[in-house]
Protein backbone atom coordinates (compact mmCIF):
# COMPACT_ATOMS: atom_id res chain seq x y z
CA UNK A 1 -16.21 -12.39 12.43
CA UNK A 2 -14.20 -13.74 9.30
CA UNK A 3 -10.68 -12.67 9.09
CA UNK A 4 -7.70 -13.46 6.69
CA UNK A 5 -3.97 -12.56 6.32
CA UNK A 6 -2.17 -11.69 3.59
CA UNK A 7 1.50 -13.12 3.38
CA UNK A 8 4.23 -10.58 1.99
CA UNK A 9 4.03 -11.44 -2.01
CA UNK A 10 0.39 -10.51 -1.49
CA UNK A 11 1.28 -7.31 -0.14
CA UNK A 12 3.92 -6.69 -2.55
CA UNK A 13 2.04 -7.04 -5.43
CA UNK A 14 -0.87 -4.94 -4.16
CA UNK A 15 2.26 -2.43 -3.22
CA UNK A 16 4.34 -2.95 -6.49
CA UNK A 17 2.14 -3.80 -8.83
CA UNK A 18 3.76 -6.26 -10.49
CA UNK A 19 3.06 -9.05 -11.67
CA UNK A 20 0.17 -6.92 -13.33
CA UNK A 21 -2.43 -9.94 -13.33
CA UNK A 22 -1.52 -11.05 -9.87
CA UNK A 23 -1.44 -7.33 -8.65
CA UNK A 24 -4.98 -6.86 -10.01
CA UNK A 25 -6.27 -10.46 -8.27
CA UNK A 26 -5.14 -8.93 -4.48
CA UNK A 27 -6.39 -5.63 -5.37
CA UNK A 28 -9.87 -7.31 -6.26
CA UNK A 29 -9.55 -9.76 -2.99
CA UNK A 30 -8.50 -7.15 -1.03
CA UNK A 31 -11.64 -5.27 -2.15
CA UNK A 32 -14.08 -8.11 -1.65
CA UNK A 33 -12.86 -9.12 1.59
CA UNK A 34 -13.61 -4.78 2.41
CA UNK A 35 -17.26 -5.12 0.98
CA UNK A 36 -17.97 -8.51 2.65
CA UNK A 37 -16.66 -7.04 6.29
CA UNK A 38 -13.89 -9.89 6.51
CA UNK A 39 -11.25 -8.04 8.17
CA UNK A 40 -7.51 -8.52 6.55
CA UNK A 41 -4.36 -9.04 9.14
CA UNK A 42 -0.92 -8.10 8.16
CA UNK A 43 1.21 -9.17 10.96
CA UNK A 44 4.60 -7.77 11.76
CA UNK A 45 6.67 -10.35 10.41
CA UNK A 46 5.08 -9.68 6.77
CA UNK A 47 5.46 -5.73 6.95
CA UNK A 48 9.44 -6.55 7.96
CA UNK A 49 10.08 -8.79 4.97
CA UNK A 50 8.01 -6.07 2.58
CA UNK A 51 10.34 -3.35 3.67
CA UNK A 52 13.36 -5.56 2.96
CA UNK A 53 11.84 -6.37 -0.09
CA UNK A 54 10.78 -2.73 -1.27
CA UNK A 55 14.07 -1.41 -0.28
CA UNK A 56 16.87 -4.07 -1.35
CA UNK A 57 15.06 -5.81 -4.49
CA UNK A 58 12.79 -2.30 -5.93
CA UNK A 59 15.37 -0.19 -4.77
CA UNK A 60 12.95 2.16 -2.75
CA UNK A 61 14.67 4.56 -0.56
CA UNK A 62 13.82 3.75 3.21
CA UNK A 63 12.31 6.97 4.09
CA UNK A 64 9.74 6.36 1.18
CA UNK A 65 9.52 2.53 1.47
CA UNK A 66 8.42 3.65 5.57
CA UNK A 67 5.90 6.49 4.00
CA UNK A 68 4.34 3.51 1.79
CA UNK A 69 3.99 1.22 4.44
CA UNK A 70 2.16 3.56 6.63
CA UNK A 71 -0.50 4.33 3.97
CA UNK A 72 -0.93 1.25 3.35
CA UNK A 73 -1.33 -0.20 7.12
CA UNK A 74 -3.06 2.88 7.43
CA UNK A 75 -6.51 2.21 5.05
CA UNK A 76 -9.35 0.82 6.51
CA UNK A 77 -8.95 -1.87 4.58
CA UNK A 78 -5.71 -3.16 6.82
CA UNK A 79 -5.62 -4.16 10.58
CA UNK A 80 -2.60 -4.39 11.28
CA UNK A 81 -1.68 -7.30 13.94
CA UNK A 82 1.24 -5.76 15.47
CA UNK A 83 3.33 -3.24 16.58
CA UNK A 84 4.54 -1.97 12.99
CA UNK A 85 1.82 1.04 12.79
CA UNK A 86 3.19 2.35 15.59
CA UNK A 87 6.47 1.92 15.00
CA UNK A 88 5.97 3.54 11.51
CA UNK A 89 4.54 6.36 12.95
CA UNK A 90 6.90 7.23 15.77
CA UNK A 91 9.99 5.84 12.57
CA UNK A 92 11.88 9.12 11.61
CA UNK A 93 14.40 7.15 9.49
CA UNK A 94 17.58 8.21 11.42
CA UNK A 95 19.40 6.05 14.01
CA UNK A 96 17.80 2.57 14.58
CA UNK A 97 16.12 0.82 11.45
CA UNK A 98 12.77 0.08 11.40
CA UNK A 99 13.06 -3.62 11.92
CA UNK A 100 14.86 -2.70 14.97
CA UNK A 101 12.29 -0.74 16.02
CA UNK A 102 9.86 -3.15 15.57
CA UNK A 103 11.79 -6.03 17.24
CA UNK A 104 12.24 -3.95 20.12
CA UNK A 105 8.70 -3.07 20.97
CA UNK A 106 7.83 -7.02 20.92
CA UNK A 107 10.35 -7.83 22.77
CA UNK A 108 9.39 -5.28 25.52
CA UNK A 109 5.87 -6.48 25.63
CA UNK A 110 8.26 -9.59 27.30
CA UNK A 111 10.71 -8.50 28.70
CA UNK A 112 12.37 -5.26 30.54
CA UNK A 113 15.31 -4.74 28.41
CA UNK A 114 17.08 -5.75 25.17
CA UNK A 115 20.87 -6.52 24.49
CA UNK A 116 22.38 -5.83 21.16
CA UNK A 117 26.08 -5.21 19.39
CA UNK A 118 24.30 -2.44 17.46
CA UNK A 119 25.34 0.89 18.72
CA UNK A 120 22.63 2.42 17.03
CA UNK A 121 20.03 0.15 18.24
CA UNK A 122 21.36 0.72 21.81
CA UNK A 123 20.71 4.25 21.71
CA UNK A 124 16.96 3.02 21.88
CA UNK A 125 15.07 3.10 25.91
CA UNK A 126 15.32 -0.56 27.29
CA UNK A 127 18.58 -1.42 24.75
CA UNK A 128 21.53 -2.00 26.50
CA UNK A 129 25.22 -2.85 24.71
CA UNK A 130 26.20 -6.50 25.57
């Protein structure tokens, strides 16, 4: 099976759609990679940095920038590599961020428990206040 992975302006640009000619090149690689059964990876690390992107540089709200990102991991043209599907599913955009979230279900596929300075992210199973 053929696979690729699609860093974060890739994704941003098939999110954004801007720059309009290099939007419309991932859109039509996207596609052909769909039709030709190559499955496309977004790992974790790229969905973090398109969130910060999304919300600090096009000024997308968090609650919708987490909505986008879940359709979009969501289409059967995705797989996902990670954990951030779940975490944008369980993600009710109140208390711990998402990248929070997402660092601390990696981390517990390692370890038993994580320590932070982040109140909020303490309030999280398995985070503990150092």
């Amino acid at each position: 099976m053929k696979a690729i992975g699609l860093d974060t302006c890739v994704v941003l640009r098939l999110l954004v759609g801007e720059p309009q000619d290099q939007a419309q090149r991932a859109l039509g690689y996207l596609e052909e990679c769909y039709f030709n059964n190559i499955t496309v990876f977004i790992s974790d690390i790229v969905v973090a940095e398109t969130y910060h992107a999304v919300c600090y540089h096009y000024d997308v709200p968090e609650k919708k920038a987490v909505k986008i990102l879940l359709e979009f991991l969501s289409s059967p043209m995705i797989t996902p590599s990670g954990q951030a599907l779940t975490v944008l599913n369980e993600y009710k955009g109140t208390g711990a961020g998402f990248v929070d979230r997402l660092i601390r279900m990696d981390l517990l596929d390692h370890a038993h428990e994580i320590v932070t300075f982040d109140k909020n992210f303490a309030k999280l199973p398995s985070v503990t206040i150092l």
